[in-house]
N, C-alpha and C. Protein backbone atom coordinates (compact mmCIF):
# COMPACT_ATOMS: atom_id res chain seq x y z
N UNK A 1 0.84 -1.18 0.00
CA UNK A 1 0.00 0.00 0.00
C UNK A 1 0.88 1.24 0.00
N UNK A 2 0.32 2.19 -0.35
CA UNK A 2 1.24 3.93 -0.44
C UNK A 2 1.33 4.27 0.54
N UNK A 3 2.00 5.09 0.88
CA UNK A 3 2.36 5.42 2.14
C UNK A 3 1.74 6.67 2.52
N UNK A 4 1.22 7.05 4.13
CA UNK A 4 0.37 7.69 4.29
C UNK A 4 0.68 9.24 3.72
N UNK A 5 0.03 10.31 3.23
CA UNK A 5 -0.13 11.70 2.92
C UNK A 5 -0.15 12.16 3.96
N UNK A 6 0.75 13.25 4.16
CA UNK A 6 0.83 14.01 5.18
C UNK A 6 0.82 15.62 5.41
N UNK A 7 0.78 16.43 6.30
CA UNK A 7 0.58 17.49 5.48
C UNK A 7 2.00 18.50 5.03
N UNK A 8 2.91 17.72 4.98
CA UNK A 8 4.37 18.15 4.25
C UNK A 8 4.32 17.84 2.89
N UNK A 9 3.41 17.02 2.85
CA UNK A 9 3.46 16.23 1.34
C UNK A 9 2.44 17.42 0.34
N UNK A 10 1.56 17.89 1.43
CA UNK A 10 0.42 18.89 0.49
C UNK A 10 1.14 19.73 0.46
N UNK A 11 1.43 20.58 1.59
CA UNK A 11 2.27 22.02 1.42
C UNK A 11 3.49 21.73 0.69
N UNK A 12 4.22 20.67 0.22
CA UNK A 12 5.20 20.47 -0.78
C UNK A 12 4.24 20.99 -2.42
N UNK A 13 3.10 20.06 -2.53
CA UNK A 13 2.33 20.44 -3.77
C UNK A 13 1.94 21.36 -4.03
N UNK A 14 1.56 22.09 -2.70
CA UNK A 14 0.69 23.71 -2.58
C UNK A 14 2.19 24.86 -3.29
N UNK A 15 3.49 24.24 -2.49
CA UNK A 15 4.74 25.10 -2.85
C UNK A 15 4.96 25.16 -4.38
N UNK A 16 4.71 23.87 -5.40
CA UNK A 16 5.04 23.99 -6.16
C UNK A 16 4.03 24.47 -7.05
N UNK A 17 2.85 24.96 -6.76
CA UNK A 17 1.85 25.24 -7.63
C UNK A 17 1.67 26.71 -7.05
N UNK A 18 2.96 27.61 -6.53
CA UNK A 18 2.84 28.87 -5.63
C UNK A 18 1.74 29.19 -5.30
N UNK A 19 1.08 28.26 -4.27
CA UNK A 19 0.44 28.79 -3.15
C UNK A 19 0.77 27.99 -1.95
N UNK A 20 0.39 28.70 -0.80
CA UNK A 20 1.05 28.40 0.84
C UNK A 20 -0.32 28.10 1.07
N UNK A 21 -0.41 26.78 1.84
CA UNK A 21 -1.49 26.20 2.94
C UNK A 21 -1.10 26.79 4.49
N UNK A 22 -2.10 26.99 4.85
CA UNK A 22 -2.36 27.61 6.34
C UNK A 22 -2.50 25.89 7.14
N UNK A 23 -2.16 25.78 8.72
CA UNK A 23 -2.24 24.57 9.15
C UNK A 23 -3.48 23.82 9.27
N UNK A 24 -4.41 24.96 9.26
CA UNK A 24 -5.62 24.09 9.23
C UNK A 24 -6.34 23.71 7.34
N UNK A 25 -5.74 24.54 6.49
CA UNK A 25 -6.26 23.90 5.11
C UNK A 25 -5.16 22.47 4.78
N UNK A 26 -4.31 22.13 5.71
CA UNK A 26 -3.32 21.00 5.38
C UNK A 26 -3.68 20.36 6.15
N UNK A 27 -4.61 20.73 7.16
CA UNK A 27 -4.69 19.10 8.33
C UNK A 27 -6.35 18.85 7.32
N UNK A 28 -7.12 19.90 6.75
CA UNK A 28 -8.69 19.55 5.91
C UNK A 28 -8.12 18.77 4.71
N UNK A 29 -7.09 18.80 3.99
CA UNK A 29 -6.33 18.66 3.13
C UNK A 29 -6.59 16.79 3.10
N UNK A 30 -5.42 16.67 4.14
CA UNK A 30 -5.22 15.17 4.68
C UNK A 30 -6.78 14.37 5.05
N UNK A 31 -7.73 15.08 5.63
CA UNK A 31 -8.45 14.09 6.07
C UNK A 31 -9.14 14.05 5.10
N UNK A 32 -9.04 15.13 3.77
CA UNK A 32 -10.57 14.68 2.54
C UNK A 32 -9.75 13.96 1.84
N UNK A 33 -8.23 13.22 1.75
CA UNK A 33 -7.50 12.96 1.15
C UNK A 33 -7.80 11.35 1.83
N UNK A 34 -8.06 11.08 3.52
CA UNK A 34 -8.14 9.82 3.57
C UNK A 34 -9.23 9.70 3.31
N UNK A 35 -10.61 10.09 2.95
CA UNK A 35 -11.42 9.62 2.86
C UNK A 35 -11.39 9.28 1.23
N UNK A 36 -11.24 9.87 0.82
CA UNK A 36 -10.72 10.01 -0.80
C UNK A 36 -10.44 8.24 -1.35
N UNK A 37 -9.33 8.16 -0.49
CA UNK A 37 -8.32 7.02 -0.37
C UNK A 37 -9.50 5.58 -0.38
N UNK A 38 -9.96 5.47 0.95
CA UNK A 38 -11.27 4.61 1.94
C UNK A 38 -12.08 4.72 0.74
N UNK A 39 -12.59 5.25 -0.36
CA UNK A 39 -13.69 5.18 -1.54
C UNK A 39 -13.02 4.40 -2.48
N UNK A 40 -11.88 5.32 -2.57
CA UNK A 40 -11.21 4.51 -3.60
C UNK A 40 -10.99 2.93 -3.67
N UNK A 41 -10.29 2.66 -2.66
CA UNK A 41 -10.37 1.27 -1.61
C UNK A 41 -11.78 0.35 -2.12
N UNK A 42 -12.70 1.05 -1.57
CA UNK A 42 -14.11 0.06 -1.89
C UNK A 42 -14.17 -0.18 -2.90
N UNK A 43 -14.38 1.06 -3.78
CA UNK A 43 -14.51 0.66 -5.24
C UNK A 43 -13.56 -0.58 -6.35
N UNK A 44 -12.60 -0.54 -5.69
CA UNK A 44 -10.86 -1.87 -5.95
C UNK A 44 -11.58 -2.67 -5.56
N UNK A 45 -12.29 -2.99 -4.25
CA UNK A 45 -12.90 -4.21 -4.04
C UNK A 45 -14.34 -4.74 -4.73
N UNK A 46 -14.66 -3.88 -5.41
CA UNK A 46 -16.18 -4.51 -6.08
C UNK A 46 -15.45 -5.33 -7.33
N UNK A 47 -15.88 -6.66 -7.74
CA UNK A 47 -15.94 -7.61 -8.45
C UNK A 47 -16.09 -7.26 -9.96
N UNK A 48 -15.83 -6.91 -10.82
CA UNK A 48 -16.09 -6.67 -11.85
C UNK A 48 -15.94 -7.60 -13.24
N UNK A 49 -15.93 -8.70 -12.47
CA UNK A 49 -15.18 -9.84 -13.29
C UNK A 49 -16.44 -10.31 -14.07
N UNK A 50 -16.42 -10.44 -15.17
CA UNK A 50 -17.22 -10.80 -16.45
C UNK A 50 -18.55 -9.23 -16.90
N UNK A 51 -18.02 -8.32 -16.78
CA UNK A 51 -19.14 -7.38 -16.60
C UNK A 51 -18.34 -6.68 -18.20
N UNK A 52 -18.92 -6.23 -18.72
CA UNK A 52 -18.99 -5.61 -20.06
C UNK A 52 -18.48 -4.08 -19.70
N UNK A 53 -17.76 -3.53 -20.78
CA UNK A 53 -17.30 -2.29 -20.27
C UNK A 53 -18.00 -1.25 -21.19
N UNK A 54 -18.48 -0.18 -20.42
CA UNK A 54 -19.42 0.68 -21.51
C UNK A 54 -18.62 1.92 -22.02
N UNK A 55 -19.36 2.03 -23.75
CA UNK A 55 -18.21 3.33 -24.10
C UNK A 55 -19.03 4.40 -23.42
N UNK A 56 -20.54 4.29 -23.76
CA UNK A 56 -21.41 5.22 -23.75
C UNK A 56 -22.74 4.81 -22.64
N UNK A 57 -22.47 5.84 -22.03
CA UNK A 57 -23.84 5.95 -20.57
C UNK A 57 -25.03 5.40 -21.28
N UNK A 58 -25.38 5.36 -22.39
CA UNK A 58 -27.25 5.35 -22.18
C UNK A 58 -26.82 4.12 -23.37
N UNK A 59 -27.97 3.00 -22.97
CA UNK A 59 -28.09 1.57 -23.42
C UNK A 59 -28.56 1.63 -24.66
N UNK A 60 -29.74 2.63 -24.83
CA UNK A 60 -30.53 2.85 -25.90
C UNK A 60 -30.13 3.88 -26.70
N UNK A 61 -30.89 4.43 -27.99
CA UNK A 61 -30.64 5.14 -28.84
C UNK A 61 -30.55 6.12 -28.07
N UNK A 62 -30.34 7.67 -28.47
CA UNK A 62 -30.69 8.85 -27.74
C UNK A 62 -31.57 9.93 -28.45
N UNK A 63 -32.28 9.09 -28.94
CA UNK A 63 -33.02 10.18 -30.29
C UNK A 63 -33.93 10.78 -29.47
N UNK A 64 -34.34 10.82 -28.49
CA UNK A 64 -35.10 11.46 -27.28
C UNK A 64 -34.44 12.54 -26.63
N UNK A 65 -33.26 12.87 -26.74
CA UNK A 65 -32.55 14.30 -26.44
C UNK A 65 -32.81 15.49 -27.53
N UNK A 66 -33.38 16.23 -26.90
CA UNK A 66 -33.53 17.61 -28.34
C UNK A 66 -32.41 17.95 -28.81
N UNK A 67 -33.04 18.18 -29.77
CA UNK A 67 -32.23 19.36 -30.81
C UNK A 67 -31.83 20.57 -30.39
N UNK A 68 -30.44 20.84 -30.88
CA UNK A 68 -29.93 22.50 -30.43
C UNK A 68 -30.59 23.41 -31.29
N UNK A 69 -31.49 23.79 -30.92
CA UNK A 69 -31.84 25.06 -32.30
C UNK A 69 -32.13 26.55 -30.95
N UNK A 70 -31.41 27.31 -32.45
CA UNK A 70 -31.06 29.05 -31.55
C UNK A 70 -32.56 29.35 -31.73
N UNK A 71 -33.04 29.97 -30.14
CA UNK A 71 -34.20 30.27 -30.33
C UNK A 71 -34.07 31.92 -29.79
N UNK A 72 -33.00 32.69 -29.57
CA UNK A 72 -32.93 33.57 -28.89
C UNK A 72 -31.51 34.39 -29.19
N UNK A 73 -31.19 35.01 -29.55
CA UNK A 73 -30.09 35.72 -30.48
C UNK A 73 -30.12 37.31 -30.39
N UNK A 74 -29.04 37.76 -29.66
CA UNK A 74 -29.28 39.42 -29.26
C UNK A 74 -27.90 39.55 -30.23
N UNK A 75 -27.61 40.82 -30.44
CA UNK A 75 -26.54 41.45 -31.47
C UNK A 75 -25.36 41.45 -30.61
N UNK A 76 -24.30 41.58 -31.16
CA UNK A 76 -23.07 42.01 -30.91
C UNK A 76 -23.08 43.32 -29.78
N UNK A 77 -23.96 43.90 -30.89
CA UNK A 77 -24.07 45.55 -29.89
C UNK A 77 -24.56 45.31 -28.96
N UNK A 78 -25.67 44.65 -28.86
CA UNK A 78 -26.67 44.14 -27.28
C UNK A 78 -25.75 43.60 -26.64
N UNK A 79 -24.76 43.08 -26.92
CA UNK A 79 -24.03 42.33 -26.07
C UNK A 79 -22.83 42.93 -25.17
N UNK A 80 -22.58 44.03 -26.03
CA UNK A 80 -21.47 44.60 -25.25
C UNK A 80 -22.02 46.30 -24.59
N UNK A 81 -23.23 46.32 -24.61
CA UNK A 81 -23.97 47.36 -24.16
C UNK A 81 -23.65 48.12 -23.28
N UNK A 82 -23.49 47.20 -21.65
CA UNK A 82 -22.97 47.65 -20.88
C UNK A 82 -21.45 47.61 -20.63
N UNK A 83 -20.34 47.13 -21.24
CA UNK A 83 -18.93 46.65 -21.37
C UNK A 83 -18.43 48.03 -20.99
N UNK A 84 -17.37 47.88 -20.23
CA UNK A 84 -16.55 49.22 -19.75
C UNK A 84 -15.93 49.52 -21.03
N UNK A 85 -14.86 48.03 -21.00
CA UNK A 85 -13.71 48.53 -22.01
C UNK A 85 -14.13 47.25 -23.02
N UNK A 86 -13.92 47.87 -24.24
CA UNK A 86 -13.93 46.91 -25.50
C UNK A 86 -13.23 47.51 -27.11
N UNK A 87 -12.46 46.46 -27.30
CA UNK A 87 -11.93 46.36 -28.62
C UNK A 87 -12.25 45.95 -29.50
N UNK A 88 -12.31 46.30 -30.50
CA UNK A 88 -13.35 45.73 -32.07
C UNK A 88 -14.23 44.26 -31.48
N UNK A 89 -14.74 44.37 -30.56
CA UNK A 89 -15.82 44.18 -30.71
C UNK A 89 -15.82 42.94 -28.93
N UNK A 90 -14.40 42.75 -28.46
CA UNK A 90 -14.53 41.83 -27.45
C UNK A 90 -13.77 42.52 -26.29
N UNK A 91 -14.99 41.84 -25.37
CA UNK A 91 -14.39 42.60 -23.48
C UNK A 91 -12.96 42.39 -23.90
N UNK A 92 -12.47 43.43 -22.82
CA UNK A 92 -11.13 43.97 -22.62
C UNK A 92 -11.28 43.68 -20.40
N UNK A 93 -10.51 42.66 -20.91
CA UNK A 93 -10.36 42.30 -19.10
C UNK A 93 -9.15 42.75 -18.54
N UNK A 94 -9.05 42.67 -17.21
CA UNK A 94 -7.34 43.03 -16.42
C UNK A 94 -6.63 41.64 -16.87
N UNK A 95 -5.41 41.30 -16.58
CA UNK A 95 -4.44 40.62 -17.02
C UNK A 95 -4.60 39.67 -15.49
N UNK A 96 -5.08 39.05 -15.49
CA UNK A 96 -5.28 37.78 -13.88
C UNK A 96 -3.91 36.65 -13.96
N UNK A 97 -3.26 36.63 -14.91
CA UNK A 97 -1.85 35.58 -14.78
C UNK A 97 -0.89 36.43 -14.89
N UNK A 98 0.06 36.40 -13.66
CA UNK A 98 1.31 36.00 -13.46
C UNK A 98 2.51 36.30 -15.29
């Protein structure tokens, strides 16, 4: 079995993805991590031996799902109506990455 997760092991992951865990989001960290684990676990133990593997969720046809049709279509202009900032024609946001 793997060896237990600890919370050096998260704040190692949290370090490399630059952000810092506080002690209590690394001890919440660990315990949704063992439970995580304990599901995972069960699920290894269910039997799956002679069971068919599915590509697709639904057994039957799906001709019973509608059709995409546009029933509702506002302009470009309607769209940017209220927009602070905009350039030929698309929002102009702040820069959020690094």
């Amino acid at each position: 079995m793997e060896e237990k997760k600890d919370q050096a092991y998260f704040r190692k992951l949290a370090n490399q993805l630059m952000f810092d865990l506080s002690d209590e989001e690394a001890n919440a960290i660990v315990k949704e991590f063992e439970v995580l684990t304990k599901q995972l676990e069960l699920l290894d133990a269910v039997d799956t031996e002679g069971v068919e593997e599915m590509i697709y969720p639904f057994e039957e046809d799906t001709f019973f799902l509608r059709k995409d049709e546009v029933t509702h279509v506002i302009s470009q202009e309607d769209a940017l109506v209220n927009v602070k900032d905009k350039i030929e024609g698309h929002f102009v946001l702040p820069k959020v990455v690094k």
